[in-house]
PDB file of N, CA and C in Angstrom:
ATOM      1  N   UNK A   1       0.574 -45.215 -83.176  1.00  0.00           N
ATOM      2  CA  UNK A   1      -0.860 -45.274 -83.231  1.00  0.00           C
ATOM      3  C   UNK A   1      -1.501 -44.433 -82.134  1.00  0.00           C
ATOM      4  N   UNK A   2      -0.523 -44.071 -81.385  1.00  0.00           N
ATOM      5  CA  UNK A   2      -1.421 -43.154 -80.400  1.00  0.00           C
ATOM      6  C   UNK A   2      -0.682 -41.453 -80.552  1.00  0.00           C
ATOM      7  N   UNK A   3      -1.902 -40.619 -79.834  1.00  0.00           N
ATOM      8  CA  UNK A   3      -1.337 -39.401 -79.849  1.00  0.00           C
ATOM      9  C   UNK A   3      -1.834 -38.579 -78.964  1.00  0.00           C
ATOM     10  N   UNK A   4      -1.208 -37.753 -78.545  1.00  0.00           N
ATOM     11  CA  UNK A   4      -0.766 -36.831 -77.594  1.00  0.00           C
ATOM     12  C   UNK A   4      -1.708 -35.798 -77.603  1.00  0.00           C
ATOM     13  N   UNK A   5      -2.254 -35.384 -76.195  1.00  0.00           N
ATOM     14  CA  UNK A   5      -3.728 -34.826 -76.186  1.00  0.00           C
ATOM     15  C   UNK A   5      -3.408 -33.457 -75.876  1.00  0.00           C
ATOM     16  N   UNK A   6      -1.989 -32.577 -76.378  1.00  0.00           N
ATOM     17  CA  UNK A   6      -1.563 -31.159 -75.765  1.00  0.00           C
ATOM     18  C   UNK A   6      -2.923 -30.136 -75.866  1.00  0.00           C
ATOM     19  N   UNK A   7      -3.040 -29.412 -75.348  1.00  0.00           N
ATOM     20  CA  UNK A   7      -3.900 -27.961 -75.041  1.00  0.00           C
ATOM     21  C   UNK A   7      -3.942 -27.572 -76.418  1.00  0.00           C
ATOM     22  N   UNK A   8      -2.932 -27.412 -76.828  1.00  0.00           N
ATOM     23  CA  UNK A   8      -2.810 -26.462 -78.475  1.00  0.00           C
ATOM     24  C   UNK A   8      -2.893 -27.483 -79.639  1.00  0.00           C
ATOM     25  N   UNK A   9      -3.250 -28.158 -79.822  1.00  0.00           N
ATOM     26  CA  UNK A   9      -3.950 -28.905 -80.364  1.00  0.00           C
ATOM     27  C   UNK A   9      -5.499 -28.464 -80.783  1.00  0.00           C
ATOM     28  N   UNK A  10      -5.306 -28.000 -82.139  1.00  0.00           N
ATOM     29  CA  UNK A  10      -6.361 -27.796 -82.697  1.00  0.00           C
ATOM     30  C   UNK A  10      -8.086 -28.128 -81.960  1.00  0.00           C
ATOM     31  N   UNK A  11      -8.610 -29.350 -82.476  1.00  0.00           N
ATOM     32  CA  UNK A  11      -9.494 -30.140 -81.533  1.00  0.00           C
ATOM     33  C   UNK A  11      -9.455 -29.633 -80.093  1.00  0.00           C
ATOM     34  N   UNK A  12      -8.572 -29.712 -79.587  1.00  0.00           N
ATOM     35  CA  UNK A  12      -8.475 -29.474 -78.016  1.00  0.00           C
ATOM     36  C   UNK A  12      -8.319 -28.403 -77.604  1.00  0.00           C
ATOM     37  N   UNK A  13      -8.311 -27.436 -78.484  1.00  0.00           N
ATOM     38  CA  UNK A  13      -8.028 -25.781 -77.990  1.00  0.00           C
ATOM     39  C   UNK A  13      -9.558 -25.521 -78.163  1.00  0.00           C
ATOM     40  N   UNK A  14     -10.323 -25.855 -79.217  1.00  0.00           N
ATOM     41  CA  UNK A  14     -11.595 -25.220 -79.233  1.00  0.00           C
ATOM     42  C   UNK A  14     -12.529 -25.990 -78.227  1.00  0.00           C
ATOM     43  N   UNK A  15     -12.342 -26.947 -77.625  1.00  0.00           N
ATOM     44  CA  UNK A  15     -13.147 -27.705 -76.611  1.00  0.00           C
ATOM     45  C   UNK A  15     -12.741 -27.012 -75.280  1.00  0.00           C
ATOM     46  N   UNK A  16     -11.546 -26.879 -75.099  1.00  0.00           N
ATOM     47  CA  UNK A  16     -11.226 -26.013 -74.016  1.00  0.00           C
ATOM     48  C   UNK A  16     -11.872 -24.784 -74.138  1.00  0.00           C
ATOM     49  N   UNK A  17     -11.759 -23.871 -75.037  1.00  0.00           N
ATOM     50  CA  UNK A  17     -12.147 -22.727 -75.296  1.00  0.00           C
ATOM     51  C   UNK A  17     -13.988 -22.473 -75.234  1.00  0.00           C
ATOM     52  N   UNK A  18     -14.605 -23.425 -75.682  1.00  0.00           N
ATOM     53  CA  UNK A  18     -15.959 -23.387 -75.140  1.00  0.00           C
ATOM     54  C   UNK A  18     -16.468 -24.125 -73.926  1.00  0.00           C
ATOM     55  N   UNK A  19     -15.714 -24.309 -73.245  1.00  0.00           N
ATOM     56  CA  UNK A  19     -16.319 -24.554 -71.982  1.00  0.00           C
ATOM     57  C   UNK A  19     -15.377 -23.368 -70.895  1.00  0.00           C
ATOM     58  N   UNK A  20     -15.236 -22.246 -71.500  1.00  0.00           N
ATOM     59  CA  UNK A  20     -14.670 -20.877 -71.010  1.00  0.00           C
ATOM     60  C   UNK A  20     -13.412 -20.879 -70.422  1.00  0.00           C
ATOM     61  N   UNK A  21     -12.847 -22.099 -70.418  1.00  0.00           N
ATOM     62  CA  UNK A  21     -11.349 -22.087 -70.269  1.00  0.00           C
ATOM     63  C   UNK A  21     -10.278 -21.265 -71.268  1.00  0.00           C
ATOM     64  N   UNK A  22      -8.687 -20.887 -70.797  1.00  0.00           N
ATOM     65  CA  UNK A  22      -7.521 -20.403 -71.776  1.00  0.00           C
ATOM     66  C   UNK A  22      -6.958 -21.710 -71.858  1.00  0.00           C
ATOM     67  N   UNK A  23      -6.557 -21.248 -72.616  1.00  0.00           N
ATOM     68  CA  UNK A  23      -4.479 -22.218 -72.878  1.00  0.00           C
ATOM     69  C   UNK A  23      -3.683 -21.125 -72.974  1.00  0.00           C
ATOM     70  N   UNK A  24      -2.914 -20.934 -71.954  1.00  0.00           N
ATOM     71  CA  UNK A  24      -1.834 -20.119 -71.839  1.00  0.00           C
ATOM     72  C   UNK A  24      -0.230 -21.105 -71.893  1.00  0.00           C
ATOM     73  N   UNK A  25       0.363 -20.923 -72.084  1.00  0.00           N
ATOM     74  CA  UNK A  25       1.570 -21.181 -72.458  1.00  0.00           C
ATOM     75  C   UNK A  25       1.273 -22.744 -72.638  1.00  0.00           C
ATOM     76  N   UNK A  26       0.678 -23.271 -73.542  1.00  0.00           N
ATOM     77  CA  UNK A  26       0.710 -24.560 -73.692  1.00  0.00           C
ATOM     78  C   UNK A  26       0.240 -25.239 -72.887  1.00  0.00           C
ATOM     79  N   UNK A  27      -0.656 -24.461 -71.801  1.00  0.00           N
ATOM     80  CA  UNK A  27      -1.265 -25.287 -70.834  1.00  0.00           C
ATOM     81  C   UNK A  27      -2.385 -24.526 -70.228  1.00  0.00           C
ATOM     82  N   UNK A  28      -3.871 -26.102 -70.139  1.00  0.00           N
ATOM     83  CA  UNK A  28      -5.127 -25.117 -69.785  1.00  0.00           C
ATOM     84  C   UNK A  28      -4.897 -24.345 -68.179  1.00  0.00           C
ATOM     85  N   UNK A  29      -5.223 -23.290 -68.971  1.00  0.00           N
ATOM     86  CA  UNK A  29      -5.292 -22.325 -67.715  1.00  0.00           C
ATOM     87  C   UNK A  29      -4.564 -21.566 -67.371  1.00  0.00           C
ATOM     88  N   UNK A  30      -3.050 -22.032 -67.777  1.00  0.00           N
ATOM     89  CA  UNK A  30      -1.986 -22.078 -67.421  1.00  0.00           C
ATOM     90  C   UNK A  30      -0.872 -22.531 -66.598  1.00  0.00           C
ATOM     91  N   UNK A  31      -2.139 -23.873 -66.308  1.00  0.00           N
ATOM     92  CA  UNK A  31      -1.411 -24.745 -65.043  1.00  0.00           C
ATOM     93  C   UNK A  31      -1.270 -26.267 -65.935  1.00  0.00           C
ATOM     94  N   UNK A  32      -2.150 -26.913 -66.122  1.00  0.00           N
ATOM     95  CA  UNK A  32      -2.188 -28.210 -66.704  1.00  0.00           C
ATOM     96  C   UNK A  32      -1.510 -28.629 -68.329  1.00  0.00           C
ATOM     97  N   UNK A  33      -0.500 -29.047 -68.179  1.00  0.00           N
ATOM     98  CA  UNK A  33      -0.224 -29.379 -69.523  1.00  0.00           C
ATOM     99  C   UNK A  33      -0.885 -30.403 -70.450  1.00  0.00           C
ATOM    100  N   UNK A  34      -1.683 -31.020 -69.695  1.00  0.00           N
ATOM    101  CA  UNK A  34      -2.168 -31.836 -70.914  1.00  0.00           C
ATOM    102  C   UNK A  34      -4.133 -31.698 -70.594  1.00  0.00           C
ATOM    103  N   UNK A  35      -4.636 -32.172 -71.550  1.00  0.00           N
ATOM    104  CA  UNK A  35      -6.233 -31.820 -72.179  1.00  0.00           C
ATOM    105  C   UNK A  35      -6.958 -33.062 -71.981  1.00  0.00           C
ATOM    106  N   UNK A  36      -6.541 -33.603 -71.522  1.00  0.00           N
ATOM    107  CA  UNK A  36      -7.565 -35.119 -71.110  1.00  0.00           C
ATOM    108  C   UNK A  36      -6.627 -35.826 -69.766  1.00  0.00           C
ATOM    109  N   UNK A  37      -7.623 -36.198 -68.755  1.00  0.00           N
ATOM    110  CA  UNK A  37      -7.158 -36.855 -67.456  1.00  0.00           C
ATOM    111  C   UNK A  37      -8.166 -37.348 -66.978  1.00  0.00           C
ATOM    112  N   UNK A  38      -8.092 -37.956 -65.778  1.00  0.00           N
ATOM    113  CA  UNK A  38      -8.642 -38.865 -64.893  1.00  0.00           C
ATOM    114  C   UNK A  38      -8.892 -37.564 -63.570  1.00  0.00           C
ATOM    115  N   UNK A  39      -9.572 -36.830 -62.765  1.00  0.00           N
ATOM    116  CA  UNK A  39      -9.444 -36.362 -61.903  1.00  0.00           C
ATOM    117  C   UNK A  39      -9.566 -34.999 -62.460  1.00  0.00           C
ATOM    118  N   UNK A  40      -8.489 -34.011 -61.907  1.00  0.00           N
ATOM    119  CA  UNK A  40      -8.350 -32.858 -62.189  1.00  0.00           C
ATOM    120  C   UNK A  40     -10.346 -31.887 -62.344  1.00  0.00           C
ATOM    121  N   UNK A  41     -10.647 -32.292 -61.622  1.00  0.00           N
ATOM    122  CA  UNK A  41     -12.123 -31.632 -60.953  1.00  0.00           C
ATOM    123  C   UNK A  41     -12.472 -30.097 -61.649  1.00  0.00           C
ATOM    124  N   UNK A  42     -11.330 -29.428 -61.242  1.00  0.00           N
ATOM    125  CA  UNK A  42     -11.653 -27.731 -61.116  1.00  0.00           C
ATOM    126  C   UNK A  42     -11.762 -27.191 -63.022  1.00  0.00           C
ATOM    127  N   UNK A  43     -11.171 -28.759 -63.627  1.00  0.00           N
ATOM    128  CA  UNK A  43     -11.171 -27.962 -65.295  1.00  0.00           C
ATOM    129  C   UNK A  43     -12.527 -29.110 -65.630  1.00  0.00           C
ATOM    130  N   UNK A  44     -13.612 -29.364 -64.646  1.00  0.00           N
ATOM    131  CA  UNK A  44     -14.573 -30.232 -65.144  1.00  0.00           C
ATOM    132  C   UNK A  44     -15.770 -28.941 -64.391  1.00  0.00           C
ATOM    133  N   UNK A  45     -15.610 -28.198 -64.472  1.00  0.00           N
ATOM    134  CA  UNK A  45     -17.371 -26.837 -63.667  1.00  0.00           C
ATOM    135  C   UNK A  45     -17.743 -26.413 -65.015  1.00  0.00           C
ATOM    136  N   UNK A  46     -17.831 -27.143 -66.266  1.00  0.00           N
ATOM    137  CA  UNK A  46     -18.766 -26.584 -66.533  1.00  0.00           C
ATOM    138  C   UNK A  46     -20.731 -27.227 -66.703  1.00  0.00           C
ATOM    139  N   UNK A  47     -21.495 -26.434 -65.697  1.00  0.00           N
ATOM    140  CA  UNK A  47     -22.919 -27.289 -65.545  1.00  0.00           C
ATOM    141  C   UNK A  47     -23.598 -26.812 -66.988  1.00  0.00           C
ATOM    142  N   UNK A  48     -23.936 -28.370 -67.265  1.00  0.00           N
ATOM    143  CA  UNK A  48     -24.864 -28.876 -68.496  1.00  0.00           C
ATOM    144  C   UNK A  48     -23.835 -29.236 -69.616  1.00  0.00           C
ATOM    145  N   UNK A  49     -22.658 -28.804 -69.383  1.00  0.00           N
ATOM    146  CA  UNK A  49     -21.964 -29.563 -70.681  1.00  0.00           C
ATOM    147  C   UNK A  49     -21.815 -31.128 -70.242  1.00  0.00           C
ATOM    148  N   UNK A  50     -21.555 -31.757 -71.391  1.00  0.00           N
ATOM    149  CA  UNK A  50     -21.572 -33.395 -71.109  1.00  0.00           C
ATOM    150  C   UNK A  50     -19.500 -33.901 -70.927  1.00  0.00           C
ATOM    151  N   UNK A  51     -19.317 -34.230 -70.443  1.00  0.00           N
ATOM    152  CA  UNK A  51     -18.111 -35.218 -69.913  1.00  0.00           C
ATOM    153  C   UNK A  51     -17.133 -34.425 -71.042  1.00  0.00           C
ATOM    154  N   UNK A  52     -17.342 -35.115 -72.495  1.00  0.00           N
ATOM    155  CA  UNK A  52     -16.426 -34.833 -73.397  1.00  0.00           C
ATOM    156  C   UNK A  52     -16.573 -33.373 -73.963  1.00  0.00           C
ATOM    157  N   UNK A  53     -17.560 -32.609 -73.530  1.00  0.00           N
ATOM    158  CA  UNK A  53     -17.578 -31.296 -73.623  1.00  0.00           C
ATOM    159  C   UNK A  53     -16.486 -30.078 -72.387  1.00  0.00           C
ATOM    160  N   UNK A  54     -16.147 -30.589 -71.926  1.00  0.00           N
ATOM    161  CA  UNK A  54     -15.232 -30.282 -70.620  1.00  0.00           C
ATOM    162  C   UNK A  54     -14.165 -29.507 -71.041  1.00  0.00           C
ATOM    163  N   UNK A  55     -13.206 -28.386 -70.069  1.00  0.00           N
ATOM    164  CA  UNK A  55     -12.355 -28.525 -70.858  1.00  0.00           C
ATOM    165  C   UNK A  55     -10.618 -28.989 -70.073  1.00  0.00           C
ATOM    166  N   UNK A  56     -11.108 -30.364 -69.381  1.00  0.00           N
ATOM    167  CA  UNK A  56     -10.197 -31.464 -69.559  1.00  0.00           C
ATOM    168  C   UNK A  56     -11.401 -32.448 -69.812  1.00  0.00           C
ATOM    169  N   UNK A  57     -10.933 -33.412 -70.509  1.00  0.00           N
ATOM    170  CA  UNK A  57     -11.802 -34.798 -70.223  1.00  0.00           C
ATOM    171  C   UNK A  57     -10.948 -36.341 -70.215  1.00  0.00           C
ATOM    172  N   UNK A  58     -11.793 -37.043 -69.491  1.00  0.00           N
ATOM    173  CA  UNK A  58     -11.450 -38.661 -69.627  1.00  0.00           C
ATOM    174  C   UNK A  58     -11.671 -39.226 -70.809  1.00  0.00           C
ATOM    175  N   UNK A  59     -12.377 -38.584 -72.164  1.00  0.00           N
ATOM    176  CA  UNK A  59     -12.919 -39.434 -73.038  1.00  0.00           C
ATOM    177  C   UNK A  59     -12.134 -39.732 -73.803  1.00  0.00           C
ATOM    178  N   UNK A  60     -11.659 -40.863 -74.162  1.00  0.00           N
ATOM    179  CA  UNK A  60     -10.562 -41.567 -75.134  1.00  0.00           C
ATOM    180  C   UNK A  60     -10.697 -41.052 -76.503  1.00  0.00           C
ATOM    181  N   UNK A  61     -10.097 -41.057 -77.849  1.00  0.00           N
ATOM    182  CA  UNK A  61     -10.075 -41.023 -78.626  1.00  0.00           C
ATOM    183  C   UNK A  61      -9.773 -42.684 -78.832  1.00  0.00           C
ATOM    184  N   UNK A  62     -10.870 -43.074 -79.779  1.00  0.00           N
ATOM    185  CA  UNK A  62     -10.448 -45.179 -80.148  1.00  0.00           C
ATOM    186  C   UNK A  62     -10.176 -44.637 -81.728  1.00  0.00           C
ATOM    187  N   UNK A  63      -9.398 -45.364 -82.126  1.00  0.00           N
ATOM    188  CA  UNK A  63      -9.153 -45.784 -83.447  1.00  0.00           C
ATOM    189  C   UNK A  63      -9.654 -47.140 -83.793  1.00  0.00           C
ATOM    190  N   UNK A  64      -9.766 -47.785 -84.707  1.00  0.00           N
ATOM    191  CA  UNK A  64     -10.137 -49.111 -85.205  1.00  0.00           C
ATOM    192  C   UNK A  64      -9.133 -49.395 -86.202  1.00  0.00           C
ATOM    193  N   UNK A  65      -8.189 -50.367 -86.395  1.00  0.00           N
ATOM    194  CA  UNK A  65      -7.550 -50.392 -87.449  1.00  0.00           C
ATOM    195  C   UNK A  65      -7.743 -52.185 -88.028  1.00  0.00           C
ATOM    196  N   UNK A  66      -7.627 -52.466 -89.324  1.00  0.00           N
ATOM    197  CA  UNK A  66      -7.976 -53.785 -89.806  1.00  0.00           C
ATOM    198  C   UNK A  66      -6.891 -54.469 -89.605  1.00  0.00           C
ATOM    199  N   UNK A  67      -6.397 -55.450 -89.372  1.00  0.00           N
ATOM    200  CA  UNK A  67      -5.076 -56.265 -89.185  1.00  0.00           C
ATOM    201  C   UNK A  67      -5.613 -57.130 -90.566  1.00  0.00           C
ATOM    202  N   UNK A  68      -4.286 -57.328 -91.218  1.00  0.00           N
ATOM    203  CA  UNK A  68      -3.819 -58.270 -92.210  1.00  0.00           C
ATOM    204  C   UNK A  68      -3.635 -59.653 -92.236  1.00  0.00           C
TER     205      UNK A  68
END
């Protein structure tokens, strides 16, 4: 039920990509392997985009699923 927030990841390549970041070898920038964190400051400059516009962010992906 959960999944893995890599750079090259569709979704996550174009969010990276408009807030003027790369993904180079599977990782933004070419340093960070993964596309959502807690911290990591220097992949959060871009001014006036909002949190989940970033290109790392904290913002979760929730699912909702119905139990039986």
């Amino acid at each position: 039920m959960s999944e893995d927030h890599k750079p090259s990841n569709t979704h996550e390549l174009k969010r990276i990509q408009s807030a003027n970041h790369i993904v180079e070898d599977n990782r933004v920038d070419g340093t960070l392997a993964l596309s959502r964190a807690l911290g990591d400051f220097r992949f959060k400059d871009q001014i006036g985009k909002e949190p989940n516009e970033q290109a790392v962010t904290c913002n979760p992906d929730i699912k909702v699923f119905d139990r039986n």
